[in-house]
N, C-alpha and C. Protein backbone atom coordinates (compact mmCIF):
# COMPACT_ATOMS: atom_id res chain seq x y z
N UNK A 1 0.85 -1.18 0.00
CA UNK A 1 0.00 0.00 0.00
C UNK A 1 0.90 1.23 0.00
N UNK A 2 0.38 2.44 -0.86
CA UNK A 2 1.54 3.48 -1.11
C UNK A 2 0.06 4.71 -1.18
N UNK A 3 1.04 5.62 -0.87
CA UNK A 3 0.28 6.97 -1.18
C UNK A 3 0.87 8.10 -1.45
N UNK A 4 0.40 8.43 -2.91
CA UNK A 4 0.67 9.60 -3.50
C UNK A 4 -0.07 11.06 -3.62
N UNK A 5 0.89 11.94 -3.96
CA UNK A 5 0.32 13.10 -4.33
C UNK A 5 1.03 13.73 -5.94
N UNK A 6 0.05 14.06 -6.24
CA UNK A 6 0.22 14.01 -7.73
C UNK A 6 -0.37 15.50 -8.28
N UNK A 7 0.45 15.94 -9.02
CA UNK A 7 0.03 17.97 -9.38
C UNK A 7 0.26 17.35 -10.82
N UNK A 8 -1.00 18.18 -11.39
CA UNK A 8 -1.27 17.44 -13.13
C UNK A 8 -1.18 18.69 -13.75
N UNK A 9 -0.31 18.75 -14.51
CA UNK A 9 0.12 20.25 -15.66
C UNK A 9 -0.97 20.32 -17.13
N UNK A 10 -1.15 21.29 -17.63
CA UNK A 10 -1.29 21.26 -18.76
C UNK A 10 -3.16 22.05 -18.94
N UNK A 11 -3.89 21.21 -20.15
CA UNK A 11 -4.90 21.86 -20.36
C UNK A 11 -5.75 20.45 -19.43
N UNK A 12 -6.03 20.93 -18.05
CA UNK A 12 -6.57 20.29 -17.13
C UNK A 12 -7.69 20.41 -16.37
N UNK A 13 -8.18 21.77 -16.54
CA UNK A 13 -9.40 22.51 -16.05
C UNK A 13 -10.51 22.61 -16.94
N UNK A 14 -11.81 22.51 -16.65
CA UNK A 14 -13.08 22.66 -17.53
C UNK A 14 -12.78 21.71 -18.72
N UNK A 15 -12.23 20.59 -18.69
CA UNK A 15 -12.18 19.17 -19.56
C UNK A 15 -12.75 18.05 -19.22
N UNK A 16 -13.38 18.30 -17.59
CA UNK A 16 -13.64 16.61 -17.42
C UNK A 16 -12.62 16.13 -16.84
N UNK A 17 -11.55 16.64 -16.86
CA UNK A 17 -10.05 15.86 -15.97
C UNK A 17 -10.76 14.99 -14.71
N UNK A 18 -10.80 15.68 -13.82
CA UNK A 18 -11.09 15.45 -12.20
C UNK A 18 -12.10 14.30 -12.57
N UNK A 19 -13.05 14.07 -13.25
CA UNK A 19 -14.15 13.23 -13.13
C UNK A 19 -13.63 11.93 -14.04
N UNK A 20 -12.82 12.17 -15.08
CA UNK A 20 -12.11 10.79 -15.89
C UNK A 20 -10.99 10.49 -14.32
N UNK A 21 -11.14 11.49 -13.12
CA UNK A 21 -9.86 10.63 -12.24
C UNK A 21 -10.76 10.02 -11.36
N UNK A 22 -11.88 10.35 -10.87
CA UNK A 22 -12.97 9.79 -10.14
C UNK A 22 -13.11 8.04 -10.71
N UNK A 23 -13.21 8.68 -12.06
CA UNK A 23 -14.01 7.52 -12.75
C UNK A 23 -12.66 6.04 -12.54
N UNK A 24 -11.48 6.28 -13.01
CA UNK A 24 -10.67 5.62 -13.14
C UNK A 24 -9.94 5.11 -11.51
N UNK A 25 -10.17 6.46 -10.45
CA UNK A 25 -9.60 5.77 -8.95
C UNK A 25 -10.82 4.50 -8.55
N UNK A 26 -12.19 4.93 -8.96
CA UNK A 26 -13.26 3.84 -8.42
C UNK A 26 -12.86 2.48 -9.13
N UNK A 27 -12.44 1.97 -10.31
CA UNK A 27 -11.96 1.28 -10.93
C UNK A 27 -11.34 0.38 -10.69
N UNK A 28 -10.40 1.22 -10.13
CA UNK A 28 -8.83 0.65 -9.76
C UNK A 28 -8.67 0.36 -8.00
N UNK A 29 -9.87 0.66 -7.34
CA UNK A 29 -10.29 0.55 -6.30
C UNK A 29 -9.04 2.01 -5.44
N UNK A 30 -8.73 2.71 -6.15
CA UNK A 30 -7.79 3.58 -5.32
C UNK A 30 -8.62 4.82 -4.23
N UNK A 31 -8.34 5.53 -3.18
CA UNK A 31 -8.66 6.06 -2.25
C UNK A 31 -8.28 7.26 -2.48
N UNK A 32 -8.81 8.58 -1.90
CA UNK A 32 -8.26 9.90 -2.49
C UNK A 32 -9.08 10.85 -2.73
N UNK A 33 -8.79 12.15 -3.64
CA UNK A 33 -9.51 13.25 -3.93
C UNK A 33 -8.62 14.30 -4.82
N UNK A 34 -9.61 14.50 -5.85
CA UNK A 34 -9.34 15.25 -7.03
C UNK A 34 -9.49 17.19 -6.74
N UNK A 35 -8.80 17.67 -6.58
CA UNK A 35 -9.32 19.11 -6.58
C UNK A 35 -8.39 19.98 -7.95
N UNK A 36 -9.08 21.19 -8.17
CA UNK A 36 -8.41 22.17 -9.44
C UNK A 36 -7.70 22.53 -7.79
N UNK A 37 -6.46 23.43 -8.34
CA UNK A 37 -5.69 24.37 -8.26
C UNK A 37 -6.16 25.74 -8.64
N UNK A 38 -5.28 26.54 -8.27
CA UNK A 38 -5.68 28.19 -8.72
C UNK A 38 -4.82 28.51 -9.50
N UNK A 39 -3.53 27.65 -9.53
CA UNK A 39 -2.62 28.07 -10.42
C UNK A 39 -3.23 27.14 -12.19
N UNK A 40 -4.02 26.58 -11.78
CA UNK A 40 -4.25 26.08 -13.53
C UNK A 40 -4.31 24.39 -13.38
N UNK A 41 -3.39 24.07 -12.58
CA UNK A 41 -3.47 22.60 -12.36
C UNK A 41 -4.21 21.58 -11.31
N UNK A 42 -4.42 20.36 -11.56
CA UNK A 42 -5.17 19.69 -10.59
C UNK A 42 -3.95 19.02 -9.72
N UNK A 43 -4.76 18.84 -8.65
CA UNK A 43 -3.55 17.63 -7.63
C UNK A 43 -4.82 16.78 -7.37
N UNK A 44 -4.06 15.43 -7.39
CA UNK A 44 -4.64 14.07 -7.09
C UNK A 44 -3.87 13.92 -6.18
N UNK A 45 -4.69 13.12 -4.80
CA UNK A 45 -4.20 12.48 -3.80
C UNK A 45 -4.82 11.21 -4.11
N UNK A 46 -3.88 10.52 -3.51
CA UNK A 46 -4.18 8.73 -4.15
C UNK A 46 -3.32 8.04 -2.86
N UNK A 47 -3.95 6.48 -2.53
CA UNK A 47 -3.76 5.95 -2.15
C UNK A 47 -4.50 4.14 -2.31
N UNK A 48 -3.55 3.74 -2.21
CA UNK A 48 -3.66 2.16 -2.67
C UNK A 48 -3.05 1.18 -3.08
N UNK A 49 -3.24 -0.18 -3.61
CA UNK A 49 -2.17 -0.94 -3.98
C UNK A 49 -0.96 -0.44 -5.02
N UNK A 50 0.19 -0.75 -5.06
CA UNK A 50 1.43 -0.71 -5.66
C UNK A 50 0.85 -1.05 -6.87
N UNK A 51 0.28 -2.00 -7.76
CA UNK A 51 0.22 -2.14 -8.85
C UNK A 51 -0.75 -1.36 -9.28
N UNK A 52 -2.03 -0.96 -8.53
CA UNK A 52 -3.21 -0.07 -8.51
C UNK A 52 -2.46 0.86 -8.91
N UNK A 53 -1.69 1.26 -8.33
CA UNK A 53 -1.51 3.02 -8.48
C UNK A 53 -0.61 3.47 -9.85
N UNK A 54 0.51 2.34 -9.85
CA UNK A 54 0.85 2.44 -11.13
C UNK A 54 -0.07 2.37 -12.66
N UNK A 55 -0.85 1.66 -11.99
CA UNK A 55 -1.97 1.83 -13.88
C UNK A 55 -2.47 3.56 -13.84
N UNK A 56 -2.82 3.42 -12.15
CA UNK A 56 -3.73 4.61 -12.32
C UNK A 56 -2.79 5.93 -12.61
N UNK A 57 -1.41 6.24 -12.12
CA UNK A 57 -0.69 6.98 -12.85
C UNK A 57 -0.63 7.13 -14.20
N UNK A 58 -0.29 5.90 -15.46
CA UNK A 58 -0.16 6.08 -16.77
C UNK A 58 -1.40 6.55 -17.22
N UNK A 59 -2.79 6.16 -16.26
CA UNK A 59 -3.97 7.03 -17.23
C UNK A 59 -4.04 8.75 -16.53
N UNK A 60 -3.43 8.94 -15.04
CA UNK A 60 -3.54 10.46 -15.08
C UNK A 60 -2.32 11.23 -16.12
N UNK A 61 -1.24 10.22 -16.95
CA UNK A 61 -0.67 10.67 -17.67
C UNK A 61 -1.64 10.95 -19.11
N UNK A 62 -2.53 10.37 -19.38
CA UNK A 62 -3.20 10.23 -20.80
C UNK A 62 -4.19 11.25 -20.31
N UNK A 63 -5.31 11.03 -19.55
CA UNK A 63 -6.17 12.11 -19.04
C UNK A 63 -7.62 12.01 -20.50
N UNK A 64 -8.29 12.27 -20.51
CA UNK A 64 -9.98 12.21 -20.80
C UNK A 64 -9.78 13.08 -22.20
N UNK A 65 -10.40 12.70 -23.03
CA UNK A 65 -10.04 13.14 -24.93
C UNK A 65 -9.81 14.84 -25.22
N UNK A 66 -10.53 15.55 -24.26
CA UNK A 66 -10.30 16.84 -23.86
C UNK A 66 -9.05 17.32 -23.36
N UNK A 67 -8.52 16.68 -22.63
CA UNK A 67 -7.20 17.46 -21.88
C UNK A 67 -5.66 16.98 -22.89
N UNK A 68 -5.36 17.92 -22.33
CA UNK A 68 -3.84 18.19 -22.47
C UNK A 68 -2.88 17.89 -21.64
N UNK A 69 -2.35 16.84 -20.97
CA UNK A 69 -1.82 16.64 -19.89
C UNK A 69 0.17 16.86 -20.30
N UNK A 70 0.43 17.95 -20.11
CA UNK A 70 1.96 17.79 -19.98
C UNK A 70 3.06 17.47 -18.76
N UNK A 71 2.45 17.35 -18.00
CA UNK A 71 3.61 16.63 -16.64
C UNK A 71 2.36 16.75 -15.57
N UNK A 72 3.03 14.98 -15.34
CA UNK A 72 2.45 15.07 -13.67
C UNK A 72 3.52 14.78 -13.35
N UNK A 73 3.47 15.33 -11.95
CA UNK A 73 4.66 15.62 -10.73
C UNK A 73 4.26 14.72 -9.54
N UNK A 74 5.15 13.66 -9.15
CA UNK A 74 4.23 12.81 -7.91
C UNK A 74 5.14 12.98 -7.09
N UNK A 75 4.67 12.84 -5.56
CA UNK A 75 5.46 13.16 -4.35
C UNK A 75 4.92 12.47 -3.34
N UNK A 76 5.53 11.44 -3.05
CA UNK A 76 5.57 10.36 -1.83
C UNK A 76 4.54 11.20 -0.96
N UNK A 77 3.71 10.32 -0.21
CA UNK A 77 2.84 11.19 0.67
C UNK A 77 2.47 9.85 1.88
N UNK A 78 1.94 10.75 3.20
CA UNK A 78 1.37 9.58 4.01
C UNK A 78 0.16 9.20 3.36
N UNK A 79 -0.10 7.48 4.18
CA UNK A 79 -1.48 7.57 3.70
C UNK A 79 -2.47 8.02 5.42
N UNK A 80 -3.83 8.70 4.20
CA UNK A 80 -4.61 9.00 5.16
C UNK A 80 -5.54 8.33 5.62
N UNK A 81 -5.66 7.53 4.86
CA UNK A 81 -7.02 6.38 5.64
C UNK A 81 -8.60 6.76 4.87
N UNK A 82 -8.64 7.74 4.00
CA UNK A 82 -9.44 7.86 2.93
C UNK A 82 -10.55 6.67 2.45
N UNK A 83 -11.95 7.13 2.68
CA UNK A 83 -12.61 5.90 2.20
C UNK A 83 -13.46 6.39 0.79
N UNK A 84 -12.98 5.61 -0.07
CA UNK A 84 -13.36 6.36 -1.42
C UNK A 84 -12.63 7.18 -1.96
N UNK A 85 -13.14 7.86 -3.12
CA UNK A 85 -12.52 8.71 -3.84
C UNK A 85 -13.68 10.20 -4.08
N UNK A 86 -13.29 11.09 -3.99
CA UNK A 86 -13.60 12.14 -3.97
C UNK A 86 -13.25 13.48 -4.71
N UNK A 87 -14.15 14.17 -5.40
CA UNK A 87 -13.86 15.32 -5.98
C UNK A 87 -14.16 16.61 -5.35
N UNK A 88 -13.21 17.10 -5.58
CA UNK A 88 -13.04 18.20 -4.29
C UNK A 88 -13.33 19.96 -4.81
């Protein structure tokens, strides 16, 4: 079990981003919450299995037919004990 934090660059706002991450953490059974930023970008907090989280990374790299995703940035995080996934 691992938990990340994850800041998503690019054309990420008013695309649907946050809700293709909803859609894909329920999936993958991962734990967490999607919020925009003010600076332009979203951060995902995630938590869950080691192999879970790696799929679910390569799709916050691809992101929903709308967005533009040019760098996500991930940063080791505690886990919080999160039940579900949440958009924030």
């Amino acid at each position: 079990m691992s938990a990340y934090r994850y800041f998503v660059k690019g054309r990420v706002q008013g695309v649907g981003y946050r809700y293709f991450v909803l859609q894909e953490a329920e999936a993958l059974g991962i734990a967490g919450f999607a919020r925009n930023l003010p600076d332009g970008r979203v951060e995902v907090v995630a938590e869950g299995p080691d192999e879970a989280l790696g799929r679910f990374e390569d799709r916050l790299r691809q992101g929903p037919a709308f967005a533009t995703v040019s760098t996500v940035e991930r940063v080791d995080s505690a886990p919080r004990g999160d039940a579900g996934f949440h958009i924030r």
